[in-house]
C-alpha atoms as a PDB file:
ATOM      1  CA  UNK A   1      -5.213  32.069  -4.375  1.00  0.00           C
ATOM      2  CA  UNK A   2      -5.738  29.903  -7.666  1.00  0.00           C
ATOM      3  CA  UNK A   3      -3.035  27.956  -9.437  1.00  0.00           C
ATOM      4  CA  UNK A   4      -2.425  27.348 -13.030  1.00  0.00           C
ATOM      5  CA  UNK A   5      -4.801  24.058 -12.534  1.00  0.00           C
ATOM      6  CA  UNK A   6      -7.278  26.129 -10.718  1.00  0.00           C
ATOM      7  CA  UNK A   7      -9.134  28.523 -14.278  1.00  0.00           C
ATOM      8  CA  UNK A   8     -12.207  29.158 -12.350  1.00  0.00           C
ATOM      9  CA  UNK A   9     -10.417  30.214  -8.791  1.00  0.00           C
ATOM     10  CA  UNK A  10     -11.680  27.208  -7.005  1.00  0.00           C
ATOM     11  CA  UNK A  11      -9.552  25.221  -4.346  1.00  0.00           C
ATOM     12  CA  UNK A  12     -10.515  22.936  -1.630  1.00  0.00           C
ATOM     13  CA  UNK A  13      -9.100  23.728   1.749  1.00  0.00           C
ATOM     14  CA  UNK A  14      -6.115  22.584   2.972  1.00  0.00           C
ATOM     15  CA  UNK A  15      -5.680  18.870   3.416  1.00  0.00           C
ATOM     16  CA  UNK A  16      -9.376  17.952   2.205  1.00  0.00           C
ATOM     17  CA  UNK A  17      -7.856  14.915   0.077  1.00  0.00           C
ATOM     18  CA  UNK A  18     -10.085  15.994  -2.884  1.00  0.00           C
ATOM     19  CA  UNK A  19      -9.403  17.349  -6.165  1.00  0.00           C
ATOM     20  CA  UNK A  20     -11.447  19.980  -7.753  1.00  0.00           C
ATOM     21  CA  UNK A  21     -12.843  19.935 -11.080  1.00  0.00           C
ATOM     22  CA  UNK A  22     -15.389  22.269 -12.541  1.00  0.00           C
ATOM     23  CA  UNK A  23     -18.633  21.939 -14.814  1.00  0.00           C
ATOM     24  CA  UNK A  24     -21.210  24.556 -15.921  1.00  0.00           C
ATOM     25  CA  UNK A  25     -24.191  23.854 -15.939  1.00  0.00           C
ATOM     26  CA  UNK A  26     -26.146  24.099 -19.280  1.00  0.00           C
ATOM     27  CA  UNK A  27     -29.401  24.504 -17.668  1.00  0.00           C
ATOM     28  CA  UNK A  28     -28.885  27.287 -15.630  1.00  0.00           C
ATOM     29  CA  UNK A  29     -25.288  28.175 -16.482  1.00  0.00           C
ATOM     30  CA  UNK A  30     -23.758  27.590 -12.634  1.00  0.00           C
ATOM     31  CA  UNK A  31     -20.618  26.114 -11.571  1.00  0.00           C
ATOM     32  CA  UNK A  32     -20.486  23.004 -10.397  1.00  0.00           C
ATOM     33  CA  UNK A  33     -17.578  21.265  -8.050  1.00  0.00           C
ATOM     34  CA  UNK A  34     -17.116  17.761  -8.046  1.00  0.00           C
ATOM     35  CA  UNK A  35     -15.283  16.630  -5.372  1.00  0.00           C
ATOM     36  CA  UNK A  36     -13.180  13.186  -6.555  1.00  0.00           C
ATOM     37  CA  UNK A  37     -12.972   9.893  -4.292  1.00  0.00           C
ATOM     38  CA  UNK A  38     -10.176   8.968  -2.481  1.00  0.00           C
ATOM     39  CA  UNK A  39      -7.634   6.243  -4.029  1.00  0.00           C
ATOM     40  CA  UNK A  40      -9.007   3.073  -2.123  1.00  0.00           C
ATOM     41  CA  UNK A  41      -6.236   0.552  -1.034  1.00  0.00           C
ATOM     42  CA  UNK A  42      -6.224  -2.291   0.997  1.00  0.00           C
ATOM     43  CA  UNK A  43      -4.279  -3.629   4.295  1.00  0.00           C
ATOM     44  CA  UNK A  44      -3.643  -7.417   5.029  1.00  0.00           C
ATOM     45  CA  UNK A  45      -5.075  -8.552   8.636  1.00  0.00           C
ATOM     46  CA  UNK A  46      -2.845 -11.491  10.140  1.00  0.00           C
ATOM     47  CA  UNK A  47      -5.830 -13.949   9.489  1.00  0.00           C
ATOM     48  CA  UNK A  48      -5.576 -12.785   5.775  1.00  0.00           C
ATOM     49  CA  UNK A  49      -8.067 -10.998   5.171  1.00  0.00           C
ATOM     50  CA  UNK A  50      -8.479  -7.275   3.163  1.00  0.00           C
ATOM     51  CA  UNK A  51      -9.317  -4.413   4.710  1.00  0.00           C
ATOM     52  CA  UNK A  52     -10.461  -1.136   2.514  1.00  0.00           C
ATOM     53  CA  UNK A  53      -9.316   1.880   4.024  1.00  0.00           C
ATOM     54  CA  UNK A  54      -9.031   5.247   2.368  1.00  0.00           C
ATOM     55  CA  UNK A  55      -6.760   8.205   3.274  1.00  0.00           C
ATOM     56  CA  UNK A  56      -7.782  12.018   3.265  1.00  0.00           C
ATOM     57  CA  UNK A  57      -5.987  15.494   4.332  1.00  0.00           C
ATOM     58  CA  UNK A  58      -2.692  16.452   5.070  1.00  0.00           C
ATOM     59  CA  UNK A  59      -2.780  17.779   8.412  1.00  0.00           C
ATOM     60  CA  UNK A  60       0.133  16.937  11.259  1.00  0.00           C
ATOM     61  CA  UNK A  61      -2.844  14.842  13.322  1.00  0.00           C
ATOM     62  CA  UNK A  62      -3.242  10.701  12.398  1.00  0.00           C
ATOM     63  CA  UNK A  63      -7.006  10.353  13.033  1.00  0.00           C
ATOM     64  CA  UNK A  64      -8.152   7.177  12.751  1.00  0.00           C
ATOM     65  CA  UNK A  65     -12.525   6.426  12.450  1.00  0.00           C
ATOM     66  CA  UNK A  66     -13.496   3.444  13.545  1.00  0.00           C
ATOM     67  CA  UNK A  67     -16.301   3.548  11.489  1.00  0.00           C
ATOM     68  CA  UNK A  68     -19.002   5.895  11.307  1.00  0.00           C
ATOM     69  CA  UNK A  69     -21.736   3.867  13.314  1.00  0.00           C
ATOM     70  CA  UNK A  70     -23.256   2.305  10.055  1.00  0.00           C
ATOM     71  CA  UNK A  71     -22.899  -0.641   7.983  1.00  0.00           C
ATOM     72  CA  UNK A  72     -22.579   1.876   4.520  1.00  0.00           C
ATOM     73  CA  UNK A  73     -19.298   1.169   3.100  1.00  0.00           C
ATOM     74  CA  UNK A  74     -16.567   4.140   3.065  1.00  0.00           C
ATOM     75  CA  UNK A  75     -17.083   3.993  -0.811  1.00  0.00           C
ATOM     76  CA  UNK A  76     -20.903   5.603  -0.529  1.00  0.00           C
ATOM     77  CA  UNK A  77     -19.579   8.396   1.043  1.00  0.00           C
ATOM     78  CA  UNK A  78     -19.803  10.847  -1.541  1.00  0.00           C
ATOM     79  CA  UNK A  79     -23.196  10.132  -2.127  1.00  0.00           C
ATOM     80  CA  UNK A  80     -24.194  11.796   0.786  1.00  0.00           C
ATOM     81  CA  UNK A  81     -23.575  15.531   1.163  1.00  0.00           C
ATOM     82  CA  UNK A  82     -23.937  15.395   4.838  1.00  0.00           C
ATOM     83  CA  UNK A  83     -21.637  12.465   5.208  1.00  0.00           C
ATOM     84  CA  UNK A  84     -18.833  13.967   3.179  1.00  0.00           C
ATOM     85  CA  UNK A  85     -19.034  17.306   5.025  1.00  0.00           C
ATOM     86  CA  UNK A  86     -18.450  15.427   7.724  1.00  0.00           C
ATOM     87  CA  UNK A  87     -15.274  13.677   6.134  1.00  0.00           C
ATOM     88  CA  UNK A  88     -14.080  17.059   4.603  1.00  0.00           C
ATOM     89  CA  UNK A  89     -14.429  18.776   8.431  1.00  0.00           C
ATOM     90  CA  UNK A  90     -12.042  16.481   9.406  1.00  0.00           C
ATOM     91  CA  UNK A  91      -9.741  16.526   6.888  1.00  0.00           C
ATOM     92  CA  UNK A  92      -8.753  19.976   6.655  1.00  0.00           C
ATOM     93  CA  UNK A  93      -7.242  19.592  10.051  1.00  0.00           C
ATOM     94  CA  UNK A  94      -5.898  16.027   9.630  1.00  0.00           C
ATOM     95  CA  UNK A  95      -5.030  13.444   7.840  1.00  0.00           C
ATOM     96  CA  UNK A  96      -8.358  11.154   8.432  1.00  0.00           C
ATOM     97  CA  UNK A  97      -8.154   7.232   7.684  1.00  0.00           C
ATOM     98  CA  UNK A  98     -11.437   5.471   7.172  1.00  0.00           C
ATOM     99  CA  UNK A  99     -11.896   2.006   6.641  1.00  0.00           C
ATOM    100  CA  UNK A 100     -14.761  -0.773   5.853  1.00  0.00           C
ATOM    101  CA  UNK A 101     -14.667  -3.156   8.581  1.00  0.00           C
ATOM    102  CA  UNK A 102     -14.566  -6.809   7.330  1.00  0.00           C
ATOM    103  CA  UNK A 103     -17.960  -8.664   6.230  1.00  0.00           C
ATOM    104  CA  UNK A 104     -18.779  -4.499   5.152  1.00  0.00           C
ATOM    105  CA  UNK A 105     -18.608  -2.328   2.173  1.00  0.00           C
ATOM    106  CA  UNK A 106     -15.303  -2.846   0.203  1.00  0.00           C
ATOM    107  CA  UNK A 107     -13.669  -5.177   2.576  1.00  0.00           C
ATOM    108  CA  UNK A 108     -13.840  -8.885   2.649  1.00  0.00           C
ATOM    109  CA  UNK A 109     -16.598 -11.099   3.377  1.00  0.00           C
ATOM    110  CA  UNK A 110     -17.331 -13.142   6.686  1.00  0.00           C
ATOM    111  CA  UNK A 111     -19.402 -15.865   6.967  1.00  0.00           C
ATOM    112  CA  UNK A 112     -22.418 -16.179   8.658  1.00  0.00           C
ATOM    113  CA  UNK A 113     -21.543 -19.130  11.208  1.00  0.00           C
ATOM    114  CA  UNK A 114     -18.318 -17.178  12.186  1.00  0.00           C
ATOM    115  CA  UNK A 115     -19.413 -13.822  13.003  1.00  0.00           C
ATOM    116  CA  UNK A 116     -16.574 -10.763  13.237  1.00  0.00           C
ATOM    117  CA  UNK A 117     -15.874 -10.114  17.415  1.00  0.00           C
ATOM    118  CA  UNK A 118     -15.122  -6.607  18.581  1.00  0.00           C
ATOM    119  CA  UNK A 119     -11.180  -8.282  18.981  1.00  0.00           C
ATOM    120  CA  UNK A 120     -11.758  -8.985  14.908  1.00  0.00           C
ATOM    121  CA  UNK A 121     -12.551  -5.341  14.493  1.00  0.00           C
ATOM    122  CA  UNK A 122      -9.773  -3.861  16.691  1.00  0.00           C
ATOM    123  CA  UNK A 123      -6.918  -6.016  14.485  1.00  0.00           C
ATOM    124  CA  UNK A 124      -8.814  -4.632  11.161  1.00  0.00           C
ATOM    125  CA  UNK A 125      -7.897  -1.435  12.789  1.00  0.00           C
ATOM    126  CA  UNK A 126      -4.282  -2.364  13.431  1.00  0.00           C
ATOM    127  CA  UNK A 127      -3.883  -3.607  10.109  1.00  0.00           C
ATOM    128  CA  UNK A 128      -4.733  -0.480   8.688  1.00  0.00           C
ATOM    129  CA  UNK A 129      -2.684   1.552  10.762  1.00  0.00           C
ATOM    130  CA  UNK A 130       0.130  -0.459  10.039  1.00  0.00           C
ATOM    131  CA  UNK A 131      -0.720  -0.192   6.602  1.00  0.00           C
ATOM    132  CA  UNK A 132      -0.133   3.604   6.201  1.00  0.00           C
ATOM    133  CA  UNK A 133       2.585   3.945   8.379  1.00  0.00           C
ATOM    134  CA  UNK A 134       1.156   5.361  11.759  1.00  0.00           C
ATOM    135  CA  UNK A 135       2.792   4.452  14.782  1.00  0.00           C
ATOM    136  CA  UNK A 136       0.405   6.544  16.936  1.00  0.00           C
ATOM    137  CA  UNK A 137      -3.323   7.789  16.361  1.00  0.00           C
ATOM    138  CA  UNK A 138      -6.056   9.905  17.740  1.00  0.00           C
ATOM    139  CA  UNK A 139      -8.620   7.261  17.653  1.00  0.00           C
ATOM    140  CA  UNK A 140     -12.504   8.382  16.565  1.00  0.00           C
ATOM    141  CA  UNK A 141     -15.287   5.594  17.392  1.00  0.00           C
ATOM    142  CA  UNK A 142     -18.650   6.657  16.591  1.00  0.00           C
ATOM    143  CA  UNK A 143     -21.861   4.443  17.953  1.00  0.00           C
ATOM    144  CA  UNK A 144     -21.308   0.775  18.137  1.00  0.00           C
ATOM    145  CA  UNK A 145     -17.421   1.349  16.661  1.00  0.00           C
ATOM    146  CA  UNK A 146     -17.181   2.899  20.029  1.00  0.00           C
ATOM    147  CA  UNK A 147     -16.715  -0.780  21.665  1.00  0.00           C
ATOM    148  CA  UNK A 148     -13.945  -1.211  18.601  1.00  0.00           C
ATOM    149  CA  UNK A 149     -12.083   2.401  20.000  1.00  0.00           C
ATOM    150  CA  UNK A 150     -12.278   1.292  23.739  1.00  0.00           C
ATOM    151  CA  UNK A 151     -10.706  -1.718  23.092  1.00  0.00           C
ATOM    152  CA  UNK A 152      -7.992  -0.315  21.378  1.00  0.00           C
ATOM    153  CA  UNK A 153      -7.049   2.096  23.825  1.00  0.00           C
ATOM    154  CA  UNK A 154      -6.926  -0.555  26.389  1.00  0.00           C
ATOM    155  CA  UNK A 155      -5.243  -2.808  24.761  1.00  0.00           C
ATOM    156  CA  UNK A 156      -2.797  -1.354  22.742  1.00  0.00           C
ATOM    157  CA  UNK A 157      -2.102   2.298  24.374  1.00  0.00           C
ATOM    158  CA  UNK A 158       0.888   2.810  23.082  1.00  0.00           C
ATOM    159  CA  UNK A 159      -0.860   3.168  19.747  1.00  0.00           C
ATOM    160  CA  UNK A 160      -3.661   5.337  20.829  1.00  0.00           C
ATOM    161  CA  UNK A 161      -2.680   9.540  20.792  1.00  0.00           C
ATOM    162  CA  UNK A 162      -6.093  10.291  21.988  1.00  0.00           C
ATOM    163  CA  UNK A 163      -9.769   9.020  22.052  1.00  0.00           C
ATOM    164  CA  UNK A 164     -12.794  10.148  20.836  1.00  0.00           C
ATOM    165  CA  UNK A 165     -16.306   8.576  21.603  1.00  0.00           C
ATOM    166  CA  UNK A 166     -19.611  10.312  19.750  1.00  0.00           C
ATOM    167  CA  UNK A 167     -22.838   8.324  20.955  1.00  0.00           C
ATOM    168  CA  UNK A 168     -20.636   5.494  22.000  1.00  0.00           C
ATOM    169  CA  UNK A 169     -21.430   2.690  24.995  1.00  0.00           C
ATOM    170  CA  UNK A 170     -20.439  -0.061  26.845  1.00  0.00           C
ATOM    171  CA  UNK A 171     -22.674  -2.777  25.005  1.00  0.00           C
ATOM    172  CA  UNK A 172     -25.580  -3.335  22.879  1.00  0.00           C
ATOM    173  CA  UNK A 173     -28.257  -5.677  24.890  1.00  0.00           C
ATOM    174  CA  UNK A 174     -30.069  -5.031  28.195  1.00  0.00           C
ATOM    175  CA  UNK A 175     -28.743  -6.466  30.723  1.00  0.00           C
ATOM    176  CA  UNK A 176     -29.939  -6.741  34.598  1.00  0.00           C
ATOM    177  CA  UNK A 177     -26.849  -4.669  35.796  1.00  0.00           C
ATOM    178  CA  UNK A 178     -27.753  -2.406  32.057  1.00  0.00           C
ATOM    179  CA  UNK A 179     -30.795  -1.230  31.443  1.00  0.00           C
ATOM    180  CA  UNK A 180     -30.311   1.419  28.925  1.00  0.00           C
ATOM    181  CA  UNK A 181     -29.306  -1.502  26.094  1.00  0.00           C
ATOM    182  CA  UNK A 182     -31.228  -2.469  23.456  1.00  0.00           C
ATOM    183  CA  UNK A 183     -34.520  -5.437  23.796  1.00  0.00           C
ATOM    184  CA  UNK A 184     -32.195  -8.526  23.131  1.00  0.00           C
ATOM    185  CA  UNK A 185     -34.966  -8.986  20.498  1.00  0.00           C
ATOM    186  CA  UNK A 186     -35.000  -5.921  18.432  1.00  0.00           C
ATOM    187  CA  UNK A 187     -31.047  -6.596  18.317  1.00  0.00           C
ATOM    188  CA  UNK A 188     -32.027 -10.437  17.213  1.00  0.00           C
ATOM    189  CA  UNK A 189     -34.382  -8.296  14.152  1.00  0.00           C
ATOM    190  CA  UNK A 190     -31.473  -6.082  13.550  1.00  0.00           C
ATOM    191  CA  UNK A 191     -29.149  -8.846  12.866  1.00  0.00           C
ATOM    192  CA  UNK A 192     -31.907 -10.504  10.689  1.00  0.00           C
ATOM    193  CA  UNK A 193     -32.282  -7.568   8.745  1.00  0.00           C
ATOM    194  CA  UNK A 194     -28.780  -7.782   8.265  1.00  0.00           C
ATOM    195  CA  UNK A 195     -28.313 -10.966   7.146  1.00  0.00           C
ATOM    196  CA  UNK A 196     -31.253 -10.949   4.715  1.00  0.00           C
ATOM    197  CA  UNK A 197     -32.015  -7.625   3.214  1.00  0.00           C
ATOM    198  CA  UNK A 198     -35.199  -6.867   1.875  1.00  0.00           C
ATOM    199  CA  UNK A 199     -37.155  -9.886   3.752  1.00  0.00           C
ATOM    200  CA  UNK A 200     -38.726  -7.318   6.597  1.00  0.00           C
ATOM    201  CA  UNK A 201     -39.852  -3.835   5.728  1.00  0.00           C
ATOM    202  CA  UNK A 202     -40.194  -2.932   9.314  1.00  0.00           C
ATOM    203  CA  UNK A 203     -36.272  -3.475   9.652  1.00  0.00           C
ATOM    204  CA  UNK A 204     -33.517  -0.950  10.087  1.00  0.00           C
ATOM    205  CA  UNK A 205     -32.868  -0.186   6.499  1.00  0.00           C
ATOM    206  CA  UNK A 206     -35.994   0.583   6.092  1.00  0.00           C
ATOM    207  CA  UNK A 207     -36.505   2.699   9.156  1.00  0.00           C
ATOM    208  CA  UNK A 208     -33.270   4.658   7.818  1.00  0.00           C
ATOM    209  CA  UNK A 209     -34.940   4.729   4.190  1.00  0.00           C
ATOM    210  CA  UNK A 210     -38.181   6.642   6.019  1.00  0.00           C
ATOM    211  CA  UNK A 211     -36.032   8.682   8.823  1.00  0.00           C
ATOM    212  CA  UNK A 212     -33.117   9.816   6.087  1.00  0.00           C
ATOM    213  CA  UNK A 213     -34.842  10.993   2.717  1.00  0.00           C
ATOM    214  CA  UNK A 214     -31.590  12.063   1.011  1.00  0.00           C
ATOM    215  CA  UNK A 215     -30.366   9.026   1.510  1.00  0.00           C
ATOM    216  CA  UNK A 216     -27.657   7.880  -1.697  1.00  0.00           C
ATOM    217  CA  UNK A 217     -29.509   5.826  -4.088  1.00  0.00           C
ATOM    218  CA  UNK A 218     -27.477   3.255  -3.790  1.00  0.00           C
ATOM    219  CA  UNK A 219     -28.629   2.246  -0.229  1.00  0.00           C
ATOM    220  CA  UNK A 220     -32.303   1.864  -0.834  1.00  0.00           C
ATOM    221  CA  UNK A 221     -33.692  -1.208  -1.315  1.00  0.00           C
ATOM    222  CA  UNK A 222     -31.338  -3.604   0.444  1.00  0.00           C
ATOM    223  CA  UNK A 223     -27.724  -3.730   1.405  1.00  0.00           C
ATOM    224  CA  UNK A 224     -26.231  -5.110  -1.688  1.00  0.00           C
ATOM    225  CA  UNK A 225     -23.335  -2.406  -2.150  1.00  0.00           C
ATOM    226  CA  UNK A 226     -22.888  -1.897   1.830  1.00  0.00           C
ATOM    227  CA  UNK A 227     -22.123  -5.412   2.338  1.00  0.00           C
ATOM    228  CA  UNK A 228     -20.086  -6.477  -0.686  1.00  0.00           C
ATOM    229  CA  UNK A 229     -16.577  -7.399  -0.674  1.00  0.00           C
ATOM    230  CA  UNK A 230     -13.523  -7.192  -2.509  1.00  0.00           C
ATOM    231  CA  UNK A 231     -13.160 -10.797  -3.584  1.00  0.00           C
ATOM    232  CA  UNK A 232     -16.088 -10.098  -5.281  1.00  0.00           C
ATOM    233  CA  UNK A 233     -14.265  -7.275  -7.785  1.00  0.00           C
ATOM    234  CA  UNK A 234     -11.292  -9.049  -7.536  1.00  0.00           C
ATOM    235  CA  UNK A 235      -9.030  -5.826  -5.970  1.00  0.00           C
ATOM    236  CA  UNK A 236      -5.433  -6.908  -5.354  1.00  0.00           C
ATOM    237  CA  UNK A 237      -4.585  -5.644  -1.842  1.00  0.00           C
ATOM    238  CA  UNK A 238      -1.893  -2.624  -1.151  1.00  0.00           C
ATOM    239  CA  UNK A 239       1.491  -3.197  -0.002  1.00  0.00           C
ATOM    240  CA  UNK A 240       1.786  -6.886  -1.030  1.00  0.00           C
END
C-alpha cells in the first residue's frame, strides 16, 4: 500500500535501503524509478586507515560481503542493473554491509611496495563491523574475498553467525600439491594490469570490457574510479 510520499503507488520492498522517486518520461510518457545510493561512511582500521562501507535493508540478519570478487568500488554499484539486483536481493531479507577494501574504490590508498595481505583485509572487515555496531555476522565472501571470509571464521568465530562462499578457494597460484590455481604468470599480468591501467589491452579490464557489454561507463577505459581513495576527496571518516 502507498503512503502520503508514495503519489504514484510505488514502494521498494521491505528493507531494500533505497528510496523511491519517480520521473515520466517525456519521450514515451513511462515511469521511471530511480533507486538512490546508500549514505557512504567510513570506519577507522587500527593502522589508521578508512574504510568505505555502506549499509542497506532492515532485516533481523547482519550480512556482511566481503567484497563482490572485483576490484569495482561499492560506489559503481548502481551503475549496473545486474549488480544492484543483486544488492537489492539481499537486502530485503537483511541488513547487507558492503565495503571497499583498502587500496579500492572509496577506501584509502596502499602503496605499491607494501601490498594489502589477506590479514589486512580481514581487520578492514573488523573495522567495519565494529563500525556499525555488529557483534555477530553471517559472513558472504565471493571469489578471491573468499580467502578474506575463511580467515575470519577461523580466526575470530565468535564474530562469524554463518559463512557463505560463492566461487571461493583456497589460493590463487598453481601449486605442485594445487593444480587447479591460476599460471603464476597470468596472476603476475593480472597484477600488472592492476597497477597500470590502460598499458595492456589483452589485460583483465579489458577482457571484462569484451565479456560484460553493459558494463557502467565509468569502468571502461582504465581503473581510475575503482581504485581511487578517499584522501583523494578529502571524506572525513564516520564515528570520529
Amino acid at each position: 500500500m502507498a503512503g502520503p510520499s508514495d503519489p504514484a503507488g510505488l514502494r521498494l520492498p521491505d528493507g531494500s535501503g533505497g528510496s523511491v522517486s519517480e520521473h515520466v518520461g517525456a519521450s514515451r510518457g513511462k515511469l521511471r524509478v530511480v533507486i538512490e545510493a546508500p549514505e557512504t561512511r567510513y570506519a577507522t582500521t587500527s593502522d589508521g586507515l578508512h574504510i568505505a562501507y555502506q549499509v542497506e535493508g532492515s532485516g533481523s540478519l547482519d550480512l556482511l560481503e566481503t567484497g563482490d570478487g572485483t576490484v569495482f568500488s561499492i560506489d559503481a554499484t548502481g551503475e549496473q542493473p545486474r549488480w544492484q539486483q543483486w544488492v537489492d536481493r539481499l537486502a530485503s531479507f537483511s541488513r547487507i554491509i558492503r565495503f571497499d577494501l583498502r587500496g579500492v574504490g572509496l577506501s584509502d590508498p596502499v602503496g605499491l611496495s607494501d601490498p594489502p595481505t589477506v590479514e589486512h583485509w580481514a581487520g578492514d572487515a573488523l573495522a567495519v563491523m565494529d563500525s556499525v555496531g555488529v557483534d555477530q555476522a553471517a559472513i558472504l565472501g565471493c571469489s578471491m574475498n573468499g580467502l578474506l571470509a575463511l580467515l575470519l571464521a577461523a580466526s575470530h568465530p565468535e564474530r562469524v553467525r554463518a559463512l557463505v562462499l560463492v566461487n571461493a578457494y583456497a589460493r590463487i597460484v598453481q601449486d605442485h600439491d594445487y593444480p587447479i590455481g591460476f599460471p603464476s604468470h597470468v596472476v603476475e599480468q593480472f597484477v600488472g594490469d592492476l597497477t597500470e591501467p590502460g598499458s595492456d589491452e589483452t589485460g583483465d579490464l579489458a577482457f571484462m570490457a569484451r565479456a560484460w557489454p553493459q558494463m557502467p561507463p565509468s569502468l571502461h577505459g582504465g581503473t581510475d574510479r575503482a581504485t581511487g581513495a578517499p584522501a583523494r576527496r578529502r571524506r572525513e571518516p564516520s564515528g570520529e
